[in-house]
PDB file of N, CA and C in Angstrom:
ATOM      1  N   UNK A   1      94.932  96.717 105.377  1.00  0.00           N
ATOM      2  CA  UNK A   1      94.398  96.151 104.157  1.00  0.00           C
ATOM      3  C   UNK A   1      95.463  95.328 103.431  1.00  0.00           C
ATOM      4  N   UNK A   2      96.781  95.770 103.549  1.00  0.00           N
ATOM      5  CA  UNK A   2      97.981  95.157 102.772  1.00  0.00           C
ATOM      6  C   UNK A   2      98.225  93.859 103.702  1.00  0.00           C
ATOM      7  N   UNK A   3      98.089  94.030 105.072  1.00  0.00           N
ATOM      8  CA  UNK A   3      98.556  92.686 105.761  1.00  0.00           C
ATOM      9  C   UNK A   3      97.073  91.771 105.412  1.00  0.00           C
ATOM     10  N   UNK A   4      95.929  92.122 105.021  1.00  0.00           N
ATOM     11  CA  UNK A   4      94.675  90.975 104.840  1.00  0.00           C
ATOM     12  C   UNK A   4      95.210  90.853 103.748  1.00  0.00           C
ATOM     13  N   UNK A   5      95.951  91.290 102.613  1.00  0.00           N
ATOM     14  CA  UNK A   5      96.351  90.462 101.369  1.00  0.00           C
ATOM     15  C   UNK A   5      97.364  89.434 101.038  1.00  0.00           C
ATOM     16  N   UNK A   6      98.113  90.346 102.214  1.00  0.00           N
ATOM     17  CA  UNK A   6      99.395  89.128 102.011  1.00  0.00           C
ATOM     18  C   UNK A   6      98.792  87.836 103.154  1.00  0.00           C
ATOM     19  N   UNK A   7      97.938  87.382 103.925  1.00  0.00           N
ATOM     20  CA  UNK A   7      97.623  86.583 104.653  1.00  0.00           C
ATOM     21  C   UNK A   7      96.512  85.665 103.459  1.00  0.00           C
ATOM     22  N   UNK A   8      96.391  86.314 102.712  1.00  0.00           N
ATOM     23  CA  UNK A   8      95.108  85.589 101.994  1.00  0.00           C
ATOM     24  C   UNK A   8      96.014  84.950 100.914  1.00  0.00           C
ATOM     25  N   UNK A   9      96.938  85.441 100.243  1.00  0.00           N
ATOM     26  CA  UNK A   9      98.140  85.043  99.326  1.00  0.00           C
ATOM     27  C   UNK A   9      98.858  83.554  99.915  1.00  0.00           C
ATOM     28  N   UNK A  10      99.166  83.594 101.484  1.00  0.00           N
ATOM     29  CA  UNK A  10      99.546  82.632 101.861  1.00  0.00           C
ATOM     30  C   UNK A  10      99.011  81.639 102.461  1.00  0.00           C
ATOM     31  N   UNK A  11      97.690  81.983 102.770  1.00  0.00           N
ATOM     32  CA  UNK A  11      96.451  80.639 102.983  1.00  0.00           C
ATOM     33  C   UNK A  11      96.616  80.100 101.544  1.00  0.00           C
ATOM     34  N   UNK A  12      96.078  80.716 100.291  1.00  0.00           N
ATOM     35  CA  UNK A  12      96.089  80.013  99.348  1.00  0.00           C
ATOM     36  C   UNK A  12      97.245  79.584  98.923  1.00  0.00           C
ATOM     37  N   UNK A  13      98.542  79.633  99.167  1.00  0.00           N
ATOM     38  CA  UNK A  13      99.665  79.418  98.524  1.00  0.00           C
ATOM     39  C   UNK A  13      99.662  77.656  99.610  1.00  0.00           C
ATOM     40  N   UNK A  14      99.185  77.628 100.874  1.00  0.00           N
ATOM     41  CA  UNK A  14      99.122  76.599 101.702  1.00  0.00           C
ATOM     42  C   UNK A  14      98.068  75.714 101.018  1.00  0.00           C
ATOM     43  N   UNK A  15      96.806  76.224 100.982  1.00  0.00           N
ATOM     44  CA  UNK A  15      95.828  75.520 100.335  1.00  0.00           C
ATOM     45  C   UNK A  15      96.360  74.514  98.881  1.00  0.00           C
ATOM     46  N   UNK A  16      96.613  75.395  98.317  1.00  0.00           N
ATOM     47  CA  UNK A  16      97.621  74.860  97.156  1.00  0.00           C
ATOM     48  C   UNK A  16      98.233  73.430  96.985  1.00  0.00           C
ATOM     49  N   UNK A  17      99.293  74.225  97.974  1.00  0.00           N
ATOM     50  CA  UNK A  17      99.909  72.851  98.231  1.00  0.00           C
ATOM     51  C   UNK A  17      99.324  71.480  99.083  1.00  0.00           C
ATOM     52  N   UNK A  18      98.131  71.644  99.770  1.00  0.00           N
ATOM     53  CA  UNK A  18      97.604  70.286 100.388  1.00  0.00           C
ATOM     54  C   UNK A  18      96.761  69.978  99.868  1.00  0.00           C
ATOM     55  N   UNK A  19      96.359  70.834  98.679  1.00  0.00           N
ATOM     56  CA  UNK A  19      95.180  69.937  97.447  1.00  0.00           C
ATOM     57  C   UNK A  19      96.425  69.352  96.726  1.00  0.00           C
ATOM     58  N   UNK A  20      97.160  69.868  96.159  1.00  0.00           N
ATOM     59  CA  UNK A  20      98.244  69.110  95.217  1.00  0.00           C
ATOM     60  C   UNK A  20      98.456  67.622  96.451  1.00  0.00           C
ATOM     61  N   UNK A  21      98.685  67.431  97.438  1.00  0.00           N
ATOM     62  CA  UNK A  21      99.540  66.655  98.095  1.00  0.00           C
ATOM     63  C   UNK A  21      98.713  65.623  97.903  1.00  0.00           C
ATOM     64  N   UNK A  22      97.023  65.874  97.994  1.00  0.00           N
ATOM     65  CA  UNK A  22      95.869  64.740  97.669  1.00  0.00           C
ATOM     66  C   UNK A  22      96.353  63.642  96.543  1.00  0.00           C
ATOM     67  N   UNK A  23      95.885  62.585  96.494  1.00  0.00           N
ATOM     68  CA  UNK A  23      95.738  62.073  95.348  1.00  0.00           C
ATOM     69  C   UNK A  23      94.171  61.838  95.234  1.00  0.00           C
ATOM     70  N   UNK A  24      93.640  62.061  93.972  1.00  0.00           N
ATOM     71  CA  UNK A  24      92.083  61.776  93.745  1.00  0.00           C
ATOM     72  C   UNK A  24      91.571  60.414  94.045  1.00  0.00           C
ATOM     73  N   UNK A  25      92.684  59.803  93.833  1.00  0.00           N
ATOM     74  CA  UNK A  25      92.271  58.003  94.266  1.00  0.00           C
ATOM     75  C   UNK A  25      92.012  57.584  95.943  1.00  0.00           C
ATOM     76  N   UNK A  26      92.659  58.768  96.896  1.00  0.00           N
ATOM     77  CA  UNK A  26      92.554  58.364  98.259  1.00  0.00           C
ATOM     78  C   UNK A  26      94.081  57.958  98.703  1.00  0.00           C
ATOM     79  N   UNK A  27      95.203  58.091  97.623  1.00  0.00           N
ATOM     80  CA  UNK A  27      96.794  57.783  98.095  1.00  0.00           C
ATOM     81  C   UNK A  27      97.338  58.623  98.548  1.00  0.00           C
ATOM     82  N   UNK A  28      97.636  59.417  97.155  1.00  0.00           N
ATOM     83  CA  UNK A  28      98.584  60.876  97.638  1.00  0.00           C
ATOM     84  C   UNK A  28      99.479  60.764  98.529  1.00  0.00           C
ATOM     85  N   UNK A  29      99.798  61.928  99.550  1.00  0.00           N
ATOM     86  CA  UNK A  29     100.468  61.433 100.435  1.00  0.00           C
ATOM     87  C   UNK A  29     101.009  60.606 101.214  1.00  0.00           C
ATOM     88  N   UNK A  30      99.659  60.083 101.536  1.00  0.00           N
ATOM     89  CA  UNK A  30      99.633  59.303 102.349  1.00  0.00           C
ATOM     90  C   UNK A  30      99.808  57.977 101.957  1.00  0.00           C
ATOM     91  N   UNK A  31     100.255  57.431 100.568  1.00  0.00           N
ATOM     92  CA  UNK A  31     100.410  56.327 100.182  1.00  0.00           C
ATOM     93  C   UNK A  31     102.128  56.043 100.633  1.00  0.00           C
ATOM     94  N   UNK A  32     102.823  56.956 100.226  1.00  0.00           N
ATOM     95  CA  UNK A  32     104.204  56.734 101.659  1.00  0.00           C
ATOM     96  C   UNK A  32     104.059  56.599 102.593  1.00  0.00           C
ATOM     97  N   UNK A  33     103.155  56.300 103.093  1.00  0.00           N
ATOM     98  CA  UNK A  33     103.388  56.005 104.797  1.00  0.00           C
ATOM     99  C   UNK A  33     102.863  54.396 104.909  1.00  0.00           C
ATOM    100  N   UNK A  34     102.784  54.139 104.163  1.00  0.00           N
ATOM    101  CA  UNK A  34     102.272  52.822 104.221  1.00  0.00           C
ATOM    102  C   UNK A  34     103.264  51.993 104.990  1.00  0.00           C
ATOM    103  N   UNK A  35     103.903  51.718 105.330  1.00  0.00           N
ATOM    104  CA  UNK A  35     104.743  50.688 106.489  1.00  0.00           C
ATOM    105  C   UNK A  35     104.639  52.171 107.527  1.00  0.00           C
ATOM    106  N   UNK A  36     104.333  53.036 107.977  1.00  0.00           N
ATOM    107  CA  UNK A  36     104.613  53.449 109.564  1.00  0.00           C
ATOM    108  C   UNK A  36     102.955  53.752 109.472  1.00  0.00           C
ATOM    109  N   UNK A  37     102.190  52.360 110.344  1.00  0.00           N
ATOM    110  CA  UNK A  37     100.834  52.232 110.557  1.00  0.00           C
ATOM    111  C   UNK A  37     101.040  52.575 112.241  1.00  0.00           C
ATOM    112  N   UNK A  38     102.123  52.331 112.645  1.00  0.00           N
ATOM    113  CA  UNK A  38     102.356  52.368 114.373  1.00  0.00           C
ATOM    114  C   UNK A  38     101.889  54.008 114.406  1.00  0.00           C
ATOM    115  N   UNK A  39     102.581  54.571 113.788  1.00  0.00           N
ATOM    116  CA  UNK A  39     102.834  56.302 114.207  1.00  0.00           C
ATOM    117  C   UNK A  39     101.820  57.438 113.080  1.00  0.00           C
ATOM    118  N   UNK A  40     100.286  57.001 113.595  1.00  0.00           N
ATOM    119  CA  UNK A  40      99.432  58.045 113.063  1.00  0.00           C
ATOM    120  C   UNK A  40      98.594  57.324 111.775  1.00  0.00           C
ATOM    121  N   UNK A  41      99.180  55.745 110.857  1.00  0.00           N
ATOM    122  CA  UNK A  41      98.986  55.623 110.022  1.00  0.00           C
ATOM    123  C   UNK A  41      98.565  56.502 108.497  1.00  0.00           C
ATOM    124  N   UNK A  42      97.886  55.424 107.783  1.00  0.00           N
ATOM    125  CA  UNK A  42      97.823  56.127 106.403  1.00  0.00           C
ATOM    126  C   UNK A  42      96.637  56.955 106.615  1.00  0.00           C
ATOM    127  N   UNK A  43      95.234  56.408 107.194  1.00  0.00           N
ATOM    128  CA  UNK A  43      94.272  56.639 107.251  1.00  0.00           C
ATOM    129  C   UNK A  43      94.123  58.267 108.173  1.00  0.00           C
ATOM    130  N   UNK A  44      95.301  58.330 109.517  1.00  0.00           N
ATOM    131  CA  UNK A  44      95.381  59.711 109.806  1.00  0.00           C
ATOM    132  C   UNK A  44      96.012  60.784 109.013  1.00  0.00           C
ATOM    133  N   UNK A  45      96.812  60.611 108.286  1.00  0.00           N
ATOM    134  CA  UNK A  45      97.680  61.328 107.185  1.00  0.00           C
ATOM    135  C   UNK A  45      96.246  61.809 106.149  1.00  0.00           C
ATOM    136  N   UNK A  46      95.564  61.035 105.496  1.00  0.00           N
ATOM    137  CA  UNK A  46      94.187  61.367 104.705  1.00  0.00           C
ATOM    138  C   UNK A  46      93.871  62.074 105.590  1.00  0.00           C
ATOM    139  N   UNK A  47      93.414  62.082 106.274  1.00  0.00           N
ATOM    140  CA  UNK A  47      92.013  62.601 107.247  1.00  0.00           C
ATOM    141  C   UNK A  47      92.786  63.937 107.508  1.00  0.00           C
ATOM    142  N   UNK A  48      93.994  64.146 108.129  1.00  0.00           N
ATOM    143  CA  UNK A  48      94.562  64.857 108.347  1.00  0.00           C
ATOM    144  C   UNK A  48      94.520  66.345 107.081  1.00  0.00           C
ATOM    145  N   UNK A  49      94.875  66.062 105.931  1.00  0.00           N
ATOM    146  CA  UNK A  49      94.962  66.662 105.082  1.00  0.00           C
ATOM    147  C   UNK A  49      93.540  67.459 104.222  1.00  0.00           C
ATOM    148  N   UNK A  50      92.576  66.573 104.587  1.00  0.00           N
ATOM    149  CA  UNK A  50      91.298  66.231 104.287  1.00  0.00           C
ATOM    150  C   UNK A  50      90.742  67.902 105.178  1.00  0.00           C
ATOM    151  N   UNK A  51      90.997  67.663 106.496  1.00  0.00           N
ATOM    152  CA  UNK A  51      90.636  68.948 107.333  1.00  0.00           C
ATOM    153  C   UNK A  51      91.560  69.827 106.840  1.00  0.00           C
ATOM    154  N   UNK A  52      92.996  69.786 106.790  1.00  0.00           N
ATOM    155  CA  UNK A  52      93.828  71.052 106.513  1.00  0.00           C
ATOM    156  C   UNK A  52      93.113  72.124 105.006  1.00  0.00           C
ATOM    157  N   UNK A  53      92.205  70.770 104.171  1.00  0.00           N
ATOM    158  CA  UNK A  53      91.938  71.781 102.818  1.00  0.00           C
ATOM    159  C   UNK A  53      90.511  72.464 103.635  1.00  0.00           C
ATOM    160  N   UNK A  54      89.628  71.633 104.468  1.00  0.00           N
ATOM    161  CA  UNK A  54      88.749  72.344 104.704  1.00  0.00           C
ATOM    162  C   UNK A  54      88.874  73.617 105.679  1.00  0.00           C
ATOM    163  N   UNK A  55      89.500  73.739 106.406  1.00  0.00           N
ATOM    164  CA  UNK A  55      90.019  74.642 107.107  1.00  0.00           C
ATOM    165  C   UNK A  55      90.506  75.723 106.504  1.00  0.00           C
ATOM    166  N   UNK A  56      91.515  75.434 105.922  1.00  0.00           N
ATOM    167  CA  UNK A  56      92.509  76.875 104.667  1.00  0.00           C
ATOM    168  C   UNK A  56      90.891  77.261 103.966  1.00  0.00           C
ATOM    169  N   UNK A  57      90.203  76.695 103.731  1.00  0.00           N
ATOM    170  CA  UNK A  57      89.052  76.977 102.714  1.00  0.00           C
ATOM    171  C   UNK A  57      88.356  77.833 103.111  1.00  0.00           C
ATOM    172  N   UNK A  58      87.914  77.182 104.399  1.00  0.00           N
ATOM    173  CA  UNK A  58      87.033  78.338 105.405  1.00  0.00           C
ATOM    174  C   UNK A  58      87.587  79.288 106.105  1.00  0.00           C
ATOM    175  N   UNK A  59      88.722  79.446 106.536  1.00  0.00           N
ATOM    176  CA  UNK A  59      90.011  80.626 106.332  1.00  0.00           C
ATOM    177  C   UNK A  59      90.092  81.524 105.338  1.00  0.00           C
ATOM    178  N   UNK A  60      90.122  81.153 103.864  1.00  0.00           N
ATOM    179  CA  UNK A  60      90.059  82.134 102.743  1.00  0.00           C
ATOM    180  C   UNK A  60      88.940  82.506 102.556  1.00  0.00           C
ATOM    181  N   UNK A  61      87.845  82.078 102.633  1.00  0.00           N
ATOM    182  CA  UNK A  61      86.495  82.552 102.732  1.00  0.00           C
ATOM    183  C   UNK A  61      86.415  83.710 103.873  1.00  0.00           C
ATOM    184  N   UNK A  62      86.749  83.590 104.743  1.00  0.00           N
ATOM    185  CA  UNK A  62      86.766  84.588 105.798  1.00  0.00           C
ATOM    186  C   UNK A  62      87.619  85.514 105.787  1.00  0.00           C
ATOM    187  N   UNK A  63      88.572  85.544 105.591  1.00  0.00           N
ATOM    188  CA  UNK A  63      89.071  86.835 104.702  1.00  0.00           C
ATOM    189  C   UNK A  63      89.355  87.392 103.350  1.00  0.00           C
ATOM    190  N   UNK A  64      88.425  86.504 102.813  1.00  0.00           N
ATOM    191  CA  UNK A  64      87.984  87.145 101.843  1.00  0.00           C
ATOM    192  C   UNK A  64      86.947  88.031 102.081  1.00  0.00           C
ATOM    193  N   UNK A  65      86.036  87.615 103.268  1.00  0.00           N
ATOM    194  CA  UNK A  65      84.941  88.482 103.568  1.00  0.00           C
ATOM    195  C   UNK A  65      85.011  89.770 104.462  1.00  0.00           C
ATOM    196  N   UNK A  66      86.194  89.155 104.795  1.00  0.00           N
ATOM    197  CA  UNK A  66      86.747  90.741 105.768  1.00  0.00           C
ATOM    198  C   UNK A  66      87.452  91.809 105.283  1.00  0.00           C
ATOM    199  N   UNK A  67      88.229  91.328 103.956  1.00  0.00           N
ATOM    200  CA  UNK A  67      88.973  92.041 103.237  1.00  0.00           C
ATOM    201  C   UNK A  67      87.985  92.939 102.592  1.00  0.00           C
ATOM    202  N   UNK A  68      86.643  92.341 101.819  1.00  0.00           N
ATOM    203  CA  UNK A  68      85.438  92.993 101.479  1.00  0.00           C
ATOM    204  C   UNK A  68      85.023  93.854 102.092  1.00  0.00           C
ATOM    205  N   UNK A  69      84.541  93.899 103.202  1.00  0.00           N
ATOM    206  CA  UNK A  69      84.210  94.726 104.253  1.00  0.00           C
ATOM    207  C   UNK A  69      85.496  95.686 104.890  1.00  0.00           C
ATOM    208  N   UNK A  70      86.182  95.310 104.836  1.00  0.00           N
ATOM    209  CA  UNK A  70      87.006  96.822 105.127  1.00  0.00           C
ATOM    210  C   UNK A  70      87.212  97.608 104.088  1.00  0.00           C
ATOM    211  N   UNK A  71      87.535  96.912 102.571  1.00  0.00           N
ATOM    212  CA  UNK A  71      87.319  97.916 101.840  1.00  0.00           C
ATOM    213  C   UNK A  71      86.370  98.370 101.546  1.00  0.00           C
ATOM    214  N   UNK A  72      85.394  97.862 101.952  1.00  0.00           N
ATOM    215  CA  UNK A  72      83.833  98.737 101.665  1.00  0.00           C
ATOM    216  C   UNK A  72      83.820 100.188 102.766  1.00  0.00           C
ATOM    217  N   UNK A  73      84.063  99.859 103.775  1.00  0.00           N
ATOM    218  CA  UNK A  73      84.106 101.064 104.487  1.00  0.00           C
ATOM    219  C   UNK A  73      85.603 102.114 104.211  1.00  0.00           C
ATOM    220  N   UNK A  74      86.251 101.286 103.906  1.00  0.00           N
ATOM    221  CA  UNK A  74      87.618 102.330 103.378  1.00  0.00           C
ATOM    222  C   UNK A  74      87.121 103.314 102.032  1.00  0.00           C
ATOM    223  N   UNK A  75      86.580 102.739 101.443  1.00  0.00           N
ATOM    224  CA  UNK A  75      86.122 103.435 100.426  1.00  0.00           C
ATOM    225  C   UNK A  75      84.842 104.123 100.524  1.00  0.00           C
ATOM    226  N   UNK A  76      83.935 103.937 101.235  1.00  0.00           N
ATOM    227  CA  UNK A  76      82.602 104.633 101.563  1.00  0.00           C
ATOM    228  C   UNK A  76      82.485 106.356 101.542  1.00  0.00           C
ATOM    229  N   UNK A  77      83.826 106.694 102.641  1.00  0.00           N
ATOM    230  CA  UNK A  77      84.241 108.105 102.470  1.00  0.00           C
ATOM    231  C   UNK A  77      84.582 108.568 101.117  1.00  0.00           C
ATOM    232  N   UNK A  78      85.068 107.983  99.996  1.00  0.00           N
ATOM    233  CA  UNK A  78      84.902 108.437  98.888  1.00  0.00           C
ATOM    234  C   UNK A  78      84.876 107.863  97.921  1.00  0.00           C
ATOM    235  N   UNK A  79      83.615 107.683  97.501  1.00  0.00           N
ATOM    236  CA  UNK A  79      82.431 107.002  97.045  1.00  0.00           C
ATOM    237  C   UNK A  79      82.039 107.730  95.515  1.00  0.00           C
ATOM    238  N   UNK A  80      83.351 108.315  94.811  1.00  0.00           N
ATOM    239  CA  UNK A  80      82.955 109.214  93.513  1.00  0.00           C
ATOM    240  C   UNK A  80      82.518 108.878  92.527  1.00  0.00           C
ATOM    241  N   UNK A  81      82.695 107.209  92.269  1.00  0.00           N
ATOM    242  CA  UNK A  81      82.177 106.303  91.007  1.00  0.00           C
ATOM    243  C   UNK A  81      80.601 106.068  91.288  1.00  0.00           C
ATOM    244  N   UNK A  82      80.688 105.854  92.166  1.00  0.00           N
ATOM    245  CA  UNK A  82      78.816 105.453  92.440  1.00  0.00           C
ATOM    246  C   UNK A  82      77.365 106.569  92.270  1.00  0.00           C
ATOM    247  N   UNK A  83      78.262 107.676  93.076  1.00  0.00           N
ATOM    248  CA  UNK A  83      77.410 109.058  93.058  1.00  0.00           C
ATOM    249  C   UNK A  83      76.834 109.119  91.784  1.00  0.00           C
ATOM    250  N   UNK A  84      75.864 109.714  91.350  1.00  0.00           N
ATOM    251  CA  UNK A  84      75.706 110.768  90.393  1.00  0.00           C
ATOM    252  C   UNK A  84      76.169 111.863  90.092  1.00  0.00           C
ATOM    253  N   UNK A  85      76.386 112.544  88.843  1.00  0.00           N
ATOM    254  CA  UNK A  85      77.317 113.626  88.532  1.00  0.00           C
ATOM    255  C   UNK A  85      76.572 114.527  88.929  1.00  0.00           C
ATOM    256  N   UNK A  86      76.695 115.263  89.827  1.00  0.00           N
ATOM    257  CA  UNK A  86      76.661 116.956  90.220  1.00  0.00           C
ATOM    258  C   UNK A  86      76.730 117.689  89.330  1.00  0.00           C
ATOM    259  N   UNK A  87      77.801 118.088  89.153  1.00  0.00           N
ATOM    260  CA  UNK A  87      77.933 119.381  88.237  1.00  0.00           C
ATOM    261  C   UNK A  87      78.351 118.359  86.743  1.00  0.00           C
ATOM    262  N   UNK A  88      78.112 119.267  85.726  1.00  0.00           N
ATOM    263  CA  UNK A  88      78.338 118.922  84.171  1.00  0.00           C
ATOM    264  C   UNK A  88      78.861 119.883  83.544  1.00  0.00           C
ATOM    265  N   UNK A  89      79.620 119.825  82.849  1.00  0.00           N
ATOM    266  CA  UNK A  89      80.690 120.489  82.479  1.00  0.00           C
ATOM    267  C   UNK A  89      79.799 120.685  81.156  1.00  0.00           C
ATOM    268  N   UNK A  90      79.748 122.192  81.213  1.00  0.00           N
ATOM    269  CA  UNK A  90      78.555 123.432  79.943  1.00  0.00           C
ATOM    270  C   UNK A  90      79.295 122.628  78.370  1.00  0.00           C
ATOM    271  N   UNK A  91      78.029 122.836  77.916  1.00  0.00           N
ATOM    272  CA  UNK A  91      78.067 122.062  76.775  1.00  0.00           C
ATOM    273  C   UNK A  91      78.430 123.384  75.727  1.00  0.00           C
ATOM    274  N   UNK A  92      79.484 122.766  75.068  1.00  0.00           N
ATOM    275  CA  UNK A  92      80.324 124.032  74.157  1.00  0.00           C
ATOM    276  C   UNK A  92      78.795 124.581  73.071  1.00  0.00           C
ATOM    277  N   UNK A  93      79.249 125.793  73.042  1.00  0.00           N
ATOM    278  CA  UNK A  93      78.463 126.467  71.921  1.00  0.00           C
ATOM    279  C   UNK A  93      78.945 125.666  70.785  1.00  0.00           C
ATOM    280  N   UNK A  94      78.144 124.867  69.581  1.00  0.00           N
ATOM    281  CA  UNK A  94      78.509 124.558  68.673  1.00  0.00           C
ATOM    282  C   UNK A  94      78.122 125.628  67.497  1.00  0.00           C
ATOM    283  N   UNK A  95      78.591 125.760  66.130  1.00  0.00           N
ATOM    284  CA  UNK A  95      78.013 126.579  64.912  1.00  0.00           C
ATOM    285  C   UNK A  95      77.061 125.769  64.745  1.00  0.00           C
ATOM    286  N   UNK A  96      75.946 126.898  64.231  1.00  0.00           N
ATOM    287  CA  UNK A  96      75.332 126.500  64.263  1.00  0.00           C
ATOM    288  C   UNK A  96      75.109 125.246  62.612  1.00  0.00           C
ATOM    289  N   UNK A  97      74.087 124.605  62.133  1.00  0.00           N
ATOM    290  CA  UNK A  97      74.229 123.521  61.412  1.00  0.00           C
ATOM    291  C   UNK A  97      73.943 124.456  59.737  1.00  0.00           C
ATOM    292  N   UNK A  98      75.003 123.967  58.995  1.00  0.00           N
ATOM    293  CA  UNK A  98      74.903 125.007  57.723  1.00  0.00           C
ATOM    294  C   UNK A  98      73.624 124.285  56.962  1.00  0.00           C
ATOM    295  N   UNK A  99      72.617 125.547  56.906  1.00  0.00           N
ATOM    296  CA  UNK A  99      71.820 124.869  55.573  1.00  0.00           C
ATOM    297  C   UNK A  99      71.814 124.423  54.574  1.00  0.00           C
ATOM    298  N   UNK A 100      70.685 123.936  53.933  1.00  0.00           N
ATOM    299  CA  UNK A 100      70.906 123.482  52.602  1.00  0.00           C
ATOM    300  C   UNK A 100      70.770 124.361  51.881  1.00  0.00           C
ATOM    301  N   UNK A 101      71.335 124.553  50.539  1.00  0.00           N
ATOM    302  CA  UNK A 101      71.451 125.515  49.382  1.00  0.00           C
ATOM    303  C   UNK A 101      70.502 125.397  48.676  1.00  0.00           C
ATOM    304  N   UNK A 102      69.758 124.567  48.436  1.00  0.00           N
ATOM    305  CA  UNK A 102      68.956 124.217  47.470  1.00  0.00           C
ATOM    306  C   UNK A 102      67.695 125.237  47.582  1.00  0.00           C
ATOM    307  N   UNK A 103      67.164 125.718  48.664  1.00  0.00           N
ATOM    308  CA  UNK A 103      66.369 126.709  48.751  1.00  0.00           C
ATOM    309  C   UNK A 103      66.186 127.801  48.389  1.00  0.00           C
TER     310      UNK A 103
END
């Protein structure tokens, strides 16, 4: 359960950083590469990055859903919040309520 957290910590810590690397205009990164069009160009650098967010995305989604599911069954065996209370703890004898005087 501790290694699905720290794996989900560092998808998003990746994710992170290749949404930051975007620019909203379509540059971002990839606006440095503008003179090396020979080796991958600008347009693979976008595209490139474009899949890396969708990927990390659908990666954290998936263990997010697995992390769910194991703790659902990790916890199933004891399940004490959900139950209904069994036993109830006896309700104290109170005195009883002093009358009114006026009678």
């Amino acid at each position: 359960m501790v290694a699905i957290s720290i794996i989900i910590l560092i998808v998003c810590g990746l994710l992170a950083l290749v949404v930051l690397a975007q620019n909203p205009k379509g540059g971002g990164l990839a606006a440095g590469f503008t003179g090396a069009q020979q080796i991958g160009g600008v347009q693979r650098t976008s595209d490139f990055l474009e899949k890396g967010t969708w990927t990390l995305a659908g990666a954290l989604m998936v263990l997010c859903l697995v992390s769910t599911a194991l703790q659902g069954t990790a916890t199933s065996a004891m399940d004490d919040l959900d139950s209904p209370i069994l036993e109830q703890a006896p309700a104290e004898d109170l005195p009883p309520a002093p009358e009114e005087e006026g009678q």
